[in-house]
C-alpha atoms as a PDB file:
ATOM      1  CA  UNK A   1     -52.492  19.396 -92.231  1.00  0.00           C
ATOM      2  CA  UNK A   2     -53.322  18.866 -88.401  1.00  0.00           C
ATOM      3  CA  UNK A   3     -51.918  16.157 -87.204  1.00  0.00           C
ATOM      4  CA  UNK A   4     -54.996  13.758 -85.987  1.00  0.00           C
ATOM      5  CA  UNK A   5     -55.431  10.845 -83.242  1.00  0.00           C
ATOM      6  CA  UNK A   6     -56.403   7.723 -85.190  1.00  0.00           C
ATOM      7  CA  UNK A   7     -59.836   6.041 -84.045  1.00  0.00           C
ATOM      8  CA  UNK A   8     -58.043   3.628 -82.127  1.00  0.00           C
ATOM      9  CA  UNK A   9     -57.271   5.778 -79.149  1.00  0.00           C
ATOM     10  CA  UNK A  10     -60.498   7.218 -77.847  1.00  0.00           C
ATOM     11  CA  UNK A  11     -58.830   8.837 -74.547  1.00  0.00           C
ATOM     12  CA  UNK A  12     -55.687   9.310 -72.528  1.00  0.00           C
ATOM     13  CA  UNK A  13     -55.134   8.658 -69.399  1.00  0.00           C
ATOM     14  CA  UNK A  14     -52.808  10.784 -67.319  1.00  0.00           C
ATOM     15  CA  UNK A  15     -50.521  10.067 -63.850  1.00  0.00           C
ATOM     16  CA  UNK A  16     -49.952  12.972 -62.314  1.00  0.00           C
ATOM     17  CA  UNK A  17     -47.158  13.537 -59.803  1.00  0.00           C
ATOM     18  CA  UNK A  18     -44.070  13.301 -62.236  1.00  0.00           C
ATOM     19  CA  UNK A  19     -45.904  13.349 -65.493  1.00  0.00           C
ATOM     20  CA  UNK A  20     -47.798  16.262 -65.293  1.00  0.00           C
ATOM     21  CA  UNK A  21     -46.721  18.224 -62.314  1.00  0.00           C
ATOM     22  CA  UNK A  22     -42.684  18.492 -61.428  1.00  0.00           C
ATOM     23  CA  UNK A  23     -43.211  17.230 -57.486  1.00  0.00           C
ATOM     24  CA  UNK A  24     -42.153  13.655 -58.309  1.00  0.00           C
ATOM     25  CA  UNK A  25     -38.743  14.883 -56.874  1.00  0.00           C
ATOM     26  CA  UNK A  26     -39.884  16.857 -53.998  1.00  0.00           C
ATOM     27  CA  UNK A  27     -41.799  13.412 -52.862  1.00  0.00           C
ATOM     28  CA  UNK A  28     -38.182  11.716 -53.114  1.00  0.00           C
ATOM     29  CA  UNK A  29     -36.975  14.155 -51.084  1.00  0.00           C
ATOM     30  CA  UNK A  30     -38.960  14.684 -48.308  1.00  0.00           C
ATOM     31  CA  UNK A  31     -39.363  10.592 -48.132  1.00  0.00           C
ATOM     32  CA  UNK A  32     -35.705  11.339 -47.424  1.00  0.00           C
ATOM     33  CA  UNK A  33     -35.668  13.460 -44.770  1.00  0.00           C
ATOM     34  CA  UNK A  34     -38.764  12.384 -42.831  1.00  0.00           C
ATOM     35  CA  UNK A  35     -37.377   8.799 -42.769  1.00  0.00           C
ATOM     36  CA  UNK A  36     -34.464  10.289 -41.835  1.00  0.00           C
ATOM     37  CA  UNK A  37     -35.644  12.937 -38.892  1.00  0.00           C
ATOM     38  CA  UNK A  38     -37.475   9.445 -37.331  1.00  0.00           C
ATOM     39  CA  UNK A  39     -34.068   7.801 -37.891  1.00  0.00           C
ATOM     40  CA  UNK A  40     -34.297   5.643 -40.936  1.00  0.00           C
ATOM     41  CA  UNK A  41     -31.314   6.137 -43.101  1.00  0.00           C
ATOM     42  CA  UNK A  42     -33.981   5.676 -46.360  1.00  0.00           C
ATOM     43  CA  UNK A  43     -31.592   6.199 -49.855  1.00  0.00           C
ATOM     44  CA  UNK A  44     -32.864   7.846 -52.564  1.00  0.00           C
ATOM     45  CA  UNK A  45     -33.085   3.981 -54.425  1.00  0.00           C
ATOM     46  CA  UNK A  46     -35.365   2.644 -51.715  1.00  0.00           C
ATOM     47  CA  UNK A  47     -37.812   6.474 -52.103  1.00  0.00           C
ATOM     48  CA  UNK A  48     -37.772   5.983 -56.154  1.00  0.00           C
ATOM     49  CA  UNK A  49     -38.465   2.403 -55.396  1.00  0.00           C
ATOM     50  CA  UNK A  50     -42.307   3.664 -53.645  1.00  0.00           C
ATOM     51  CA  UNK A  51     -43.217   6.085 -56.473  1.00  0.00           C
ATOM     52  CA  UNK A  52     -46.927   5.714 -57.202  1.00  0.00           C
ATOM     53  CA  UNK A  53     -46.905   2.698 -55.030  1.00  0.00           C
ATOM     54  CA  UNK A  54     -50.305   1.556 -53.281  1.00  0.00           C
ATOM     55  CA  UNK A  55     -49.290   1.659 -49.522  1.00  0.00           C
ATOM     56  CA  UNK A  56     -50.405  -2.122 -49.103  1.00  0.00           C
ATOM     57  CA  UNK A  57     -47.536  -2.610 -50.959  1.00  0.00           C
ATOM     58  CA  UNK A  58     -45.465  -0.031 -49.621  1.00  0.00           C
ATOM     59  CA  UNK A  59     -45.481  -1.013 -46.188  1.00  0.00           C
ATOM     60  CA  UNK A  60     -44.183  -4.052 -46.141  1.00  0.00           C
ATOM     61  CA  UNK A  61     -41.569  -3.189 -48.611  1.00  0.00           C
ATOM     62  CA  UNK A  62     -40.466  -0.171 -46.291  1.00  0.00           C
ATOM     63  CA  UNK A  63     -40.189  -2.701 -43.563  1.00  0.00           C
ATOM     64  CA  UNK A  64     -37.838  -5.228 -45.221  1.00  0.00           C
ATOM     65  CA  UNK A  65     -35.488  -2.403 -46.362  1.00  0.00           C
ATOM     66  CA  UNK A  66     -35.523  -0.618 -42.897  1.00  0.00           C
ATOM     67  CA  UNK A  67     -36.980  -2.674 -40.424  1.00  0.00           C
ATOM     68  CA  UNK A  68     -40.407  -3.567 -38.413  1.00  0.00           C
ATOM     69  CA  UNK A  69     -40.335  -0.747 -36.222  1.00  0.00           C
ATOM     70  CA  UNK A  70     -40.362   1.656 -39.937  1.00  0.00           C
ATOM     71  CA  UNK A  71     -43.710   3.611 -38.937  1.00  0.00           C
ATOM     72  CA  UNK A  72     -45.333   4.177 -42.336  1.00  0.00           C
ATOM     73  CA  UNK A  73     -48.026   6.484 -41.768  1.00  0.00           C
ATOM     74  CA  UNK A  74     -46.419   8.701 -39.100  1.00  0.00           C
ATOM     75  CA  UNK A  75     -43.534   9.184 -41.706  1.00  0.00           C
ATOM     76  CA  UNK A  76     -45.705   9.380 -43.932  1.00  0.00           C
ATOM     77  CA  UNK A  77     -47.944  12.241 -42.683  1.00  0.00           C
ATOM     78  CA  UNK A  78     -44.551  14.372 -41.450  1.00  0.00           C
ATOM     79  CA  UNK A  79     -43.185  13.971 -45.337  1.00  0.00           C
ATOM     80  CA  UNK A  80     -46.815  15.918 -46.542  1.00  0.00           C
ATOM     81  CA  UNK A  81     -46.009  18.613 -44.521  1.00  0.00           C
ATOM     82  CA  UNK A  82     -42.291  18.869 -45.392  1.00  0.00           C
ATOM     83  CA  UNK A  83     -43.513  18.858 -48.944  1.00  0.00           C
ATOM     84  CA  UNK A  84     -46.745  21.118 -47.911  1.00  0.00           C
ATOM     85  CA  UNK A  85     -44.964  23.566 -46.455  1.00  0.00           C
ATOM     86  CA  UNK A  86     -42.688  23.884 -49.849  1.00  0.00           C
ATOM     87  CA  UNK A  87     -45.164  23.922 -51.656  1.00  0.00           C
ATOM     88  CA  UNK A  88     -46.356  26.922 -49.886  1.00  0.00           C
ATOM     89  CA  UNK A  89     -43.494  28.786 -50.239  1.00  0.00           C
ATOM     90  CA  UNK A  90     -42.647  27.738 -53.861  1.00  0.00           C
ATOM     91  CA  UNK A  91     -45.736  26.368 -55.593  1.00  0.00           C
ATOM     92  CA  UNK A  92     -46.247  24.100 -58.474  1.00  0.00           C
ATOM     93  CA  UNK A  93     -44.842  23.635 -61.396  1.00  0.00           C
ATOM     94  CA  UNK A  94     -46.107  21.843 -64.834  1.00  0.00           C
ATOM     95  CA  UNK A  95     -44.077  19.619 -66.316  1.00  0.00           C
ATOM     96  CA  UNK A  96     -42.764  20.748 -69.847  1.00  0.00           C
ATOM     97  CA  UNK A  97     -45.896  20.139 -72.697  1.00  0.00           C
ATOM     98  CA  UNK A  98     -48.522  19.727 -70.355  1.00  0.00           C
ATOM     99  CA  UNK A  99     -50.871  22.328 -71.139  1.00  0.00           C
ATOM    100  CA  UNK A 100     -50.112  21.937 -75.133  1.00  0.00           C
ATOM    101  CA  UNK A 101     -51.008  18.228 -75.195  1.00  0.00           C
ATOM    102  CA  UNK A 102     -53.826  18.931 -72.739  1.00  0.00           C
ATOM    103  CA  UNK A 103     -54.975  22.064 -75.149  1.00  0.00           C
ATOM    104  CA  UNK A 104     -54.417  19.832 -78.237  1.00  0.00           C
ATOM    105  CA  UNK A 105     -56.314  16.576 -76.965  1.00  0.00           C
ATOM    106  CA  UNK A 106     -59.428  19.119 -75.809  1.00  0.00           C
ATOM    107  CA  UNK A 107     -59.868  20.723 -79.141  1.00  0.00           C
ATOM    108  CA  UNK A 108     -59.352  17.326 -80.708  1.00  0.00           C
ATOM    109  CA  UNK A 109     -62.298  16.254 -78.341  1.00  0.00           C
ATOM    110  CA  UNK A 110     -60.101  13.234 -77.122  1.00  0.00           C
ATOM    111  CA  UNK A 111     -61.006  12.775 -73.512  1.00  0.00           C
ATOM    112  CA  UNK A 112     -58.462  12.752 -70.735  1.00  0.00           C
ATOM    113  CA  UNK A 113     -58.166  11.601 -67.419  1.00  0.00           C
ATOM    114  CA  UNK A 114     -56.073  11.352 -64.214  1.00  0.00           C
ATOM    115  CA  UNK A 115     -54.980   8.511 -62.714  1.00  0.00           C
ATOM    116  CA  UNK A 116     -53.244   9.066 -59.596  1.00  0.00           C
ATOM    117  CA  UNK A 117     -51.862   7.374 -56.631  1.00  0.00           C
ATOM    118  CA  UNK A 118     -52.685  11.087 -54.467  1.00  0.00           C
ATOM    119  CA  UNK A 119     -55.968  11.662 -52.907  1.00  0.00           C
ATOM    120  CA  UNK A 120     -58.921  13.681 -54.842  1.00  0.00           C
ATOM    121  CA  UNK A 121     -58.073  16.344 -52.238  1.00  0.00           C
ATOM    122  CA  UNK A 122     -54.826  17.141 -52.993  1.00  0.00           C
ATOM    123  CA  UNK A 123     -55.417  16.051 -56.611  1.00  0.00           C
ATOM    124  CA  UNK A 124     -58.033  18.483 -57.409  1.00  0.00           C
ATOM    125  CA  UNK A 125     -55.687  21.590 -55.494  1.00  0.00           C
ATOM    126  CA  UNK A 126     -53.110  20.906 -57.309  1.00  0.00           C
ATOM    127  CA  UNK A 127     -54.866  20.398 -60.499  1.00  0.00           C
ATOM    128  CA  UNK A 128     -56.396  23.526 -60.014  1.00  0.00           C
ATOM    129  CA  UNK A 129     -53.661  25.819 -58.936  1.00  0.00           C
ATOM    130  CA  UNK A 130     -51.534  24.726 -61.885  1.00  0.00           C
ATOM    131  CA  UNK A 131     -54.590  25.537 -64.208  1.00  0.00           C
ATOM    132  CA  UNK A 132     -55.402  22.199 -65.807  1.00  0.00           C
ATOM    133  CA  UNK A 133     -58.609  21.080 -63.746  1.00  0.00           C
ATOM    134  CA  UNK A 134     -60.948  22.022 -66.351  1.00  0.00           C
ATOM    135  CA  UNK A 135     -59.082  20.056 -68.993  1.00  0.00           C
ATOM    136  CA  UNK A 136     -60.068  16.768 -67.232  1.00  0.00           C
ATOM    137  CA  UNK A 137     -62.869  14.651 -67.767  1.00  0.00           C
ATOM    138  CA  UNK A 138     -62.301  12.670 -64.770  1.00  0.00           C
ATOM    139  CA  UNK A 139     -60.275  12.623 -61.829  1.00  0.00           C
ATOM    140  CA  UNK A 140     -59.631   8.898 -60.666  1.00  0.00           C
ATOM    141  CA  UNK A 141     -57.488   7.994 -57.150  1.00  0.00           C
ATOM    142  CA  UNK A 142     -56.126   5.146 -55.935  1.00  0.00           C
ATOM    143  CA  UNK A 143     -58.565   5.523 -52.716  1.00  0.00           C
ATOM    144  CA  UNK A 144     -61.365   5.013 -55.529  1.00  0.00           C
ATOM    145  CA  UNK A 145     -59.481   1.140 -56.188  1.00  0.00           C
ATOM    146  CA  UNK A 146     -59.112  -1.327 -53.953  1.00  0.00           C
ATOM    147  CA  UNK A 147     -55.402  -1.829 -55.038  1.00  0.00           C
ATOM    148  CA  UNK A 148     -53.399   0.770 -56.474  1.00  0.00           C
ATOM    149  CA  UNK A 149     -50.317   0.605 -58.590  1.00  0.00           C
ATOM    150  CA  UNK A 150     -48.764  -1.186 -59.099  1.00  0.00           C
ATOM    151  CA  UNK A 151     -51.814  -3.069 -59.966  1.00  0.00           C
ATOM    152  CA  UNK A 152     -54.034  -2.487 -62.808  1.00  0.00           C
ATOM    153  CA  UNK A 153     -57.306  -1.915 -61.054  1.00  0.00           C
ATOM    154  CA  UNK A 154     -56.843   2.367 -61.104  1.00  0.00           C
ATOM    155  CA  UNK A 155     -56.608   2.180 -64.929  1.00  0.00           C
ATOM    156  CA  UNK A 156     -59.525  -0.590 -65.741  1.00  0.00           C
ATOM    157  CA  UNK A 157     -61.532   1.851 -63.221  1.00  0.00           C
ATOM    158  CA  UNK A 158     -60.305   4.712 -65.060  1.00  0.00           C
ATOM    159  CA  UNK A 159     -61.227   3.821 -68.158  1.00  0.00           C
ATOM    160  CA  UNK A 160     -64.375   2.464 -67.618  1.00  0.00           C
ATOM    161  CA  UNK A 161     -65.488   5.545 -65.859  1.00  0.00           C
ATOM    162  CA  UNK A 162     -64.643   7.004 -69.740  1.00  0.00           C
ATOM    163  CA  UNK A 163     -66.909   4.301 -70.980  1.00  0.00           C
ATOM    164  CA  UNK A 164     -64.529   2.452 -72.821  1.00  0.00           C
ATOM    165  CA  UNK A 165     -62.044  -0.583 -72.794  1.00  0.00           C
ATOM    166  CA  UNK A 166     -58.654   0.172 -71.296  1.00  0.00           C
ATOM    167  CA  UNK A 167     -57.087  -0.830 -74.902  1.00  0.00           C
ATOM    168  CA  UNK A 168     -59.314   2.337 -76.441  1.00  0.00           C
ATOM    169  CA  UNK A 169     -56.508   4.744 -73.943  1.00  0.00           C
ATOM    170  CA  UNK A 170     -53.448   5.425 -74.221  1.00  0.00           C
ATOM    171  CA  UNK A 171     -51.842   6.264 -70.526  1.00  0.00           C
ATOM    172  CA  UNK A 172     -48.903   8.139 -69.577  1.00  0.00           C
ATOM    173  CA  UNK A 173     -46.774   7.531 -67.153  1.00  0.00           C
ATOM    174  CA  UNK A 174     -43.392   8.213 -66.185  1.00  0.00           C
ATOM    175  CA  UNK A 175     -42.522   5.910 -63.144  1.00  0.00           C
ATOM    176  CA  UNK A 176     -42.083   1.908 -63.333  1.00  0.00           C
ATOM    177  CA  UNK A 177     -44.969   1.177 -60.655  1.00  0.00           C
ATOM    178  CA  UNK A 178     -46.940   3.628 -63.020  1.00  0.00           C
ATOM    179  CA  UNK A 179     -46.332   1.997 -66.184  1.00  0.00           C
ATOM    180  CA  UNK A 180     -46.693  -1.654 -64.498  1.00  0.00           C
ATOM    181  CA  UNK A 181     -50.316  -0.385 -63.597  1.00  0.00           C
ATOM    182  CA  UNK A 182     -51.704   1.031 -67.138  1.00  0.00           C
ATOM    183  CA  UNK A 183     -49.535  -1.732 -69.326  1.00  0.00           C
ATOM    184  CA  UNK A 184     -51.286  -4.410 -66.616  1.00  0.00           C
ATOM    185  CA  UNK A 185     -54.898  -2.710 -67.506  1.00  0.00           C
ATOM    186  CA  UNK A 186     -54.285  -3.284 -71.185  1.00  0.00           C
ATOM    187  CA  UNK A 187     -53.610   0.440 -71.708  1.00  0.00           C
ATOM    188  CA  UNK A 188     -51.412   1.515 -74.721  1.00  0.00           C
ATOM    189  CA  UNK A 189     -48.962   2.664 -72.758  1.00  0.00           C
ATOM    190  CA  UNK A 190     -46.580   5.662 -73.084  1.00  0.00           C
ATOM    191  CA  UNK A 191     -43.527   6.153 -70.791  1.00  0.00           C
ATOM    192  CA  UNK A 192     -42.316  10.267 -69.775  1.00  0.00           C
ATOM    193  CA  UNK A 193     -39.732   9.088 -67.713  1.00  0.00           C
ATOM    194  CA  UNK A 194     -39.059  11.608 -64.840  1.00  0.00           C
ATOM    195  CA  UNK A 195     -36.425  10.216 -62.490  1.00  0.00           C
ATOM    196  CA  UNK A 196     -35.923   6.687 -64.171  1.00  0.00           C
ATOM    197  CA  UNK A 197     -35.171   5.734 -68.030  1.00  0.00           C
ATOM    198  CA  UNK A 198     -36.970   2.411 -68.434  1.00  0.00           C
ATOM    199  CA  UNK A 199     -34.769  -0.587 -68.072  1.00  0.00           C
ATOM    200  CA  UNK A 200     -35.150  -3.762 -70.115  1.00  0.00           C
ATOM    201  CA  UNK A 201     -38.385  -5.117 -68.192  1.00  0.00           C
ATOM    202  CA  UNK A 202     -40.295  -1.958 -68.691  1.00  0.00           C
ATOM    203  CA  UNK A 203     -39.399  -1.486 -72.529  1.00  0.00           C
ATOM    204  CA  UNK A 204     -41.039  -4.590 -73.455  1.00  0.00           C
ATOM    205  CA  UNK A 205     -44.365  -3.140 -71.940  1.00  0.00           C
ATOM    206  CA  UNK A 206     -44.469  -0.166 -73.189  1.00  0.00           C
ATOM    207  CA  UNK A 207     -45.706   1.432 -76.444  1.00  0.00           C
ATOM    208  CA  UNK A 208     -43.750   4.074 -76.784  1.00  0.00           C
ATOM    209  CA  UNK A 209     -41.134   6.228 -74.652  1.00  0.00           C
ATOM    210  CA  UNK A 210     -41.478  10.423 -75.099  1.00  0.00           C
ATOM    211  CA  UNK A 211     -38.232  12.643 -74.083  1.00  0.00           C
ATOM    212  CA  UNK A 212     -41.202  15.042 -72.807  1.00  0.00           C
ATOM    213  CA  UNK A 213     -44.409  15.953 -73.030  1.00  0.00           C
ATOM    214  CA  UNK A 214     -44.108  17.588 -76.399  1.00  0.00           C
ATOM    215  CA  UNK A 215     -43.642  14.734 -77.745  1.00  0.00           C
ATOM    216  CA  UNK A 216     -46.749  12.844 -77.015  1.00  0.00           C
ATOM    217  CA  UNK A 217     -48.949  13.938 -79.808  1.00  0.00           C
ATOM    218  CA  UNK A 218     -46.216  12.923 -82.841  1.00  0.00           C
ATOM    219  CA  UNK A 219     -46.715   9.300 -81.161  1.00  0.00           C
ATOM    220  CA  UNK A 220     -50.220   8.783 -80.133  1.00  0.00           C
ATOM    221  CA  UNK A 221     -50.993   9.627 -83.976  1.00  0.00           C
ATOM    222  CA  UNK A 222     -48.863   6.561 -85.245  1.00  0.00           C
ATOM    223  CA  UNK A 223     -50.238   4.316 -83.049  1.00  0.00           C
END
């Protein structure tokens, strides 16, 4: 027998970077070495630290690690074209399970969304080059919010651009700004973790952790 989605969840709501697309460790990275190349020694704690994070909070968190003079958006704009320009040469890859669970929840007629700290720019390129645009019902940004994560305002907005209450979605995430957002919105909320197991804090938020994608559909079907 198929396995089927009780009536409780009537969507999912998706991050992207590090849930559904492997560049969650390509934006560690080239946090790195920009910060670095303006001569900010920035460790790889402090870069998973800003994962999803809106830059209002961002900025002045970059500041009391590294200091007042830490320009934000000029490191900012030379770490999207480090990453850009590997992109380029390497492309995109999907993140183990995503197109399954995205194939599964679309002939289930569950409907997803994105919830993502990138811009609908970028968001809808890389959706589209990885070949999961279409599976989308909406595409929601933080520049659509007027705080991002780690606030809840992305995921209320998402889901009420579904037309339902954020406790009828279940969102996945796999960073801890990520699931502070969706478990803040009232989401049922599902960690992937990427680059960070969930420590004691985030456990008692959560739903549910997956190993992978794979093993979303197993849990959204007992809860």
């Amino acid at each position: 027998m198929e396995k089927q989605v009780s009536g409780v969840i009537k969507a999912v709501i998706f991050d992207m970077d590090g849930l559904l697309l492997d560049t969650e460790k390509l934006l560690v990275k080239f946090w790195q070495e920009a910060a670095r190349e303006a001569g900010f020694p920035m460790t790889r704690e402090i870069a998973l630290n800003i994962r999803s994070m809106h830059r209002s909070f961002a900025i002045p968190y970059l500041k009391s690690e590294l200091g007042e003079d830490f320009d934000y958006l000029k490191i900012r704009a030379r770490r999207m074209e480090l990453m850009s320009a590997h992109l380029e040469k390497y492309g995109l890859e999907l993140k183990k399970g995503a197109k399954e669970l995205l194939t599964y929840l679309n002939e289930s007629k569950i409907p997803a969304a994105v919830a993502t700290a990138t811009d609908y720019e970028r968001a809808e390129k890389y959706l589209k080059e990885t070949g999961i645009f279409g599976y989308f019902d909406k595409i929601i940004c933080a520049t659509m919010v007027k705080v991002g994560k780690p606030k809840p305002d992305i995921y209320i907005y998402a889901a009420s651009e579904l037309g339902l209450e954020p406790s009828e979605c279940v969102a996945l995430e796999d960073s801890p700004n990520g699931v502070k957002s969706a478990a803040a919105a009232g989401c049922k909320t599902i960690m992937v973790p990427d680059l960070t197991e969930p420590d004691e804090e985030l456990s008692r938020i959560i739903a549910a952790k997956a190993g992978s994608l794979n093993e979303v559909i197993d849990i959204i079907c007992k809860l």
